[in-house]
C-alpha atoms as a PDB file:
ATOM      1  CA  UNK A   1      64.365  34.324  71.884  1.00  0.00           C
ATOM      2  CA  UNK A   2      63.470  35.405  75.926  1.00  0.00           C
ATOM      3  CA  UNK A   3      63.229  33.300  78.180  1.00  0.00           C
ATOM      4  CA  UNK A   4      64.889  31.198  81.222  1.00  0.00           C
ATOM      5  CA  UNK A   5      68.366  30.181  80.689  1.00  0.00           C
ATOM      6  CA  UNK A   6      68.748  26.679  79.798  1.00  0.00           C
ATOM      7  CA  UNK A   7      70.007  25.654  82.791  1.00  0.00           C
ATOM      8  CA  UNK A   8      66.632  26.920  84.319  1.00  0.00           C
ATOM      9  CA  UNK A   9      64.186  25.614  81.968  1.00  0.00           C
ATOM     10  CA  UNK A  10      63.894  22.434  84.335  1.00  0.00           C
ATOM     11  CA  UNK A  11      61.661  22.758  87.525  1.00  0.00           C
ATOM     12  CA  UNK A  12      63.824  20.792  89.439  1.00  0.00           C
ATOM     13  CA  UNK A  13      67.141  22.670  89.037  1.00  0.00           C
ATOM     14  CA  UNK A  14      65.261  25.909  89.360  1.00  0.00           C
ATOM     15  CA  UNK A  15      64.260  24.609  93.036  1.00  0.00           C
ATOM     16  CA  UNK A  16      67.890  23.543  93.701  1.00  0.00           C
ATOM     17  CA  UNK A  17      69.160  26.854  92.587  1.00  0.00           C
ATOM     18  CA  UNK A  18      66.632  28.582  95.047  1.00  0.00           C
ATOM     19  CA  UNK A  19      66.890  26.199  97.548  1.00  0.00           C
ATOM     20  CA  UNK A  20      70.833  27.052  97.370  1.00  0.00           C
ATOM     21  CA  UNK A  21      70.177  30.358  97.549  1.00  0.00           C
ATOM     22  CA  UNK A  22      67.867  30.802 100.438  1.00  0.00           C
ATOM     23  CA  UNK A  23      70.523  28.931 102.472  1.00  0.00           C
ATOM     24  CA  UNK A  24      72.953  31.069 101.615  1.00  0.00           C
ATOM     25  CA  UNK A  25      71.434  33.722 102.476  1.00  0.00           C
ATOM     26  CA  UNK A  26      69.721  32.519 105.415  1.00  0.00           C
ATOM     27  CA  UNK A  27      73.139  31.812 106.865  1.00  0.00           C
ATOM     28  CA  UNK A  28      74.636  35.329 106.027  1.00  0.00           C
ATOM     29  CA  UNK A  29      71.541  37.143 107.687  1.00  0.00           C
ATOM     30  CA  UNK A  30      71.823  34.342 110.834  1.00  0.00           C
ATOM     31  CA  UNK A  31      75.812  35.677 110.918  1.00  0.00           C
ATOM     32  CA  UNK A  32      74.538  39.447 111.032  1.00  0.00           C
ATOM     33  CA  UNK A  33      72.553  38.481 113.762  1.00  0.00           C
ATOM     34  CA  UNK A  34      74.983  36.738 115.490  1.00  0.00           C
ATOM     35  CA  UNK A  35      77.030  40.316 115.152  1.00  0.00           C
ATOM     36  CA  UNK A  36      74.425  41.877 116.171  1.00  0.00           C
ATOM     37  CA  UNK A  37      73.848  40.011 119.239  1.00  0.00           C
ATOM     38  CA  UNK A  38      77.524  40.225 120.329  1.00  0.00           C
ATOM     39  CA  UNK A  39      77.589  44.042 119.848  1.00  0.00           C
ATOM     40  CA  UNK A  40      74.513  43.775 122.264  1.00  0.00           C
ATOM     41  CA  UNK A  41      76.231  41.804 124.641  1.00  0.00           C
ATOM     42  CA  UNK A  42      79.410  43.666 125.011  1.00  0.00           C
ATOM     43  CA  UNK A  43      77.338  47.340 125.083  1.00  0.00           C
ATOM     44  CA  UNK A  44      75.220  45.910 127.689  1.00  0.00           C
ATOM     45  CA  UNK A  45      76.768  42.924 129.578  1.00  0.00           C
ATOM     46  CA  UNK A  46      74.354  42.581 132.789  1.00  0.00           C
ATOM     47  CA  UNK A  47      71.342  42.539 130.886  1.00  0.00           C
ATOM     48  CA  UNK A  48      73.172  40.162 128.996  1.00  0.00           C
ATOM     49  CA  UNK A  49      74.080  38.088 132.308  1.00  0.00           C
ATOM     50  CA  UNK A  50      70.443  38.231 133.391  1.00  0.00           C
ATOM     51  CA  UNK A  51      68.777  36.897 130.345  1.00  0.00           C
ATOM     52  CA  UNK A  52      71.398  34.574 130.454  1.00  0.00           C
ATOM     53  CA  UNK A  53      70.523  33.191 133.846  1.00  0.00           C
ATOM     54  CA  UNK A  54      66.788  33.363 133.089  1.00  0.00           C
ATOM     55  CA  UNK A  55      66.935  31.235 130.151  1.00  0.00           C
ATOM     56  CA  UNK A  56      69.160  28.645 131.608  1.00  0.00           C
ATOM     57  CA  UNK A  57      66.792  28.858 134.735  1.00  0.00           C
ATOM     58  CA  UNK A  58      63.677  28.177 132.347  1.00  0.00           C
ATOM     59  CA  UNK A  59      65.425  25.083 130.463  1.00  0.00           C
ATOM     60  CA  UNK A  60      66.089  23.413 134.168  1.00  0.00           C
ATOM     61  CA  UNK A  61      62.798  23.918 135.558  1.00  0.00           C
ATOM     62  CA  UNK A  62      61.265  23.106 132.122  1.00  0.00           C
ATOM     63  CA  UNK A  63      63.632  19.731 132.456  1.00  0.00           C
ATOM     64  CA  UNK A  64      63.120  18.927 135.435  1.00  0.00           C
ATOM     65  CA  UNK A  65      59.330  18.757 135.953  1.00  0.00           C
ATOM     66  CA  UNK A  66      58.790  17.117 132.291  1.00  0.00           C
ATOM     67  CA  UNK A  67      61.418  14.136 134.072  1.00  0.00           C
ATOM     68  CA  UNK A  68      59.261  14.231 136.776  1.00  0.00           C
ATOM     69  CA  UNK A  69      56.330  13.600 134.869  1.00  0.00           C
ATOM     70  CA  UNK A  70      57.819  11.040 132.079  1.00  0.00           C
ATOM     71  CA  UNK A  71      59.589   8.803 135.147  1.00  0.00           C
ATOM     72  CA  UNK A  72      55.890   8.555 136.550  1.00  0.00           C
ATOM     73  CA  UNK A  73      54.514   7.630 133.331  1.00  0.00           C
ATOM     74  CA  UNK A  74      57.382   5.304 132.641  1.00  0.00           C
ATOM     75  CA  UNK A  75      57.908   4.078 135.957  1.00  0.00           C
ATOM     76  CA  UNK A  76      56.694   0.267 134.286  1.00  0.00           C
ATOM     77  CA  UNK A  77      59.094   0.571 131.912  1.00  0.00           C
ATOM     78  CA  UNK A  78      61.910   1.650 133.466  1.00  0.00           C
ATOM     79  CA  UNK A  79      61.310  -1.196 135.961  1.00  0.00           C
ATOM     80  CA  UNK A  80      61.695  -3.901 133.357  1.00  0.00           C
ATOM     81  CA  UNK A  81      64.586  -2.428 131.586  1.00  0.00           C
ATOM     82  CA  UNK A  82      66.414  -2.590 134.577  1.00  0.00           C
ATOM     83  CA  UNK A  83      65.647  -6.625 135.168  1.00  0.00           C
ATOM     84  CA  UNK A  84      66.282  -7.293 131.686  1.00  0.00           C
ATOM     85  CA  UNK A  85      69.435  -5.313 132.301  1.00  0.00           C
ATOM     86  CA  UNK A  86      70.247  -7.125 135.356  1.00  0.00           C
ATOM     87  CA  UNK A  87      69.735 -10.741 133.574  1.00  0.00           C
ATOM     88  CA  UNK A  88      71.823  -9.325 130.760  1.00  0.00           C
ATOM     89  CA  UNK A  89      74.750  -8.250 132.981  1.00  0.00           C
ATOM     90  CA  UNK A  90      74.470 -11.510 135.243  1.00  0.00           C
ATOM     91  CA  UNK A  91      74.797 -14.014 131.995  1.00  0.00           C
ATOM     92  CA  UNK A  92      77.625 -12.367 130.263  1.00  0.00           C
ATOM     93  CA  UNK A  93      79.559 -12.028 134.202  1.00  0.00           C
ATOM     94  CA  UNK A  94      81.537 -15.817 133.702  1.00  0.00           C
ATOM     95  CA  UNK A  95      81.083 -18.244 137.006  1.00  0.00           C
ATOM     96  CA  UNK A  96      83.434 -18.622 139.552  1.00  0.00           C
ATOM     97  CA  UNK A  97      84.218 -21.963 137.821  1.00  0.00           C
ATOM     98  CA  UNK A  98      84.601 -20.826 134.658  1.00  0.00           C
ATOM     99  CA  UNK A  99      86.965 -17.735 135.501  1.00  0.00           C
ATOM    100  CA  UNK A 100      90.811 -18.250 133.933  1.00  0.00           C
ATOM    101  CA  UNK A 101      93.433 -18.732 136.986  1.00  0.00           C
END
């Protein structure tokens, strides 16, 4: 009798099992790259450096202008928050009457 193995006849479990799989592998072949990459960086350590620099350079300027843009957008709502947040800090301070001696 051919076929699947029992344990595969189901559609589901044969997913899991792949599923399983692909992550398994998928993490082995992200740790070869990760080898890879270090192999890279020692053989060659100021191109290294300078991708380095230019990708943390990209990620500020990329930060920086999309704050720029959200706090003018947002400027409203930032604006409330922080007079709700001033109410909210004022009622839970105690008064000068109540405050323990």
């Amino acid at each position: 009798m051919k076929g699947p193995p029992p344990v595969l006849k189901s559609l589901s479990t044969s997913l899991i099992l792949r599923g399983i799989l692909a992550v398994i592998v998928g993490i082995l072949l992200l740790g070869l790259i990760d080898i890879g990459a270090g192999v890279v960086a020692l053989a060659w350590p100021a191109p290294t450096a300078l991708v380095l620099v230019l990708v943390v350079a990209f990620w500020a300027l990329f930060g920086g202008f999309s704050e720029v843009f959200t706090r003018g957008i947002d400027v409203r709502r930032t604006e409330r928050a922080l007079h709700t947040g001033k109410r909210l800090a004022g009622s839970l301070n105690p008064k000068p009457s109540q405050a323990m001696t």
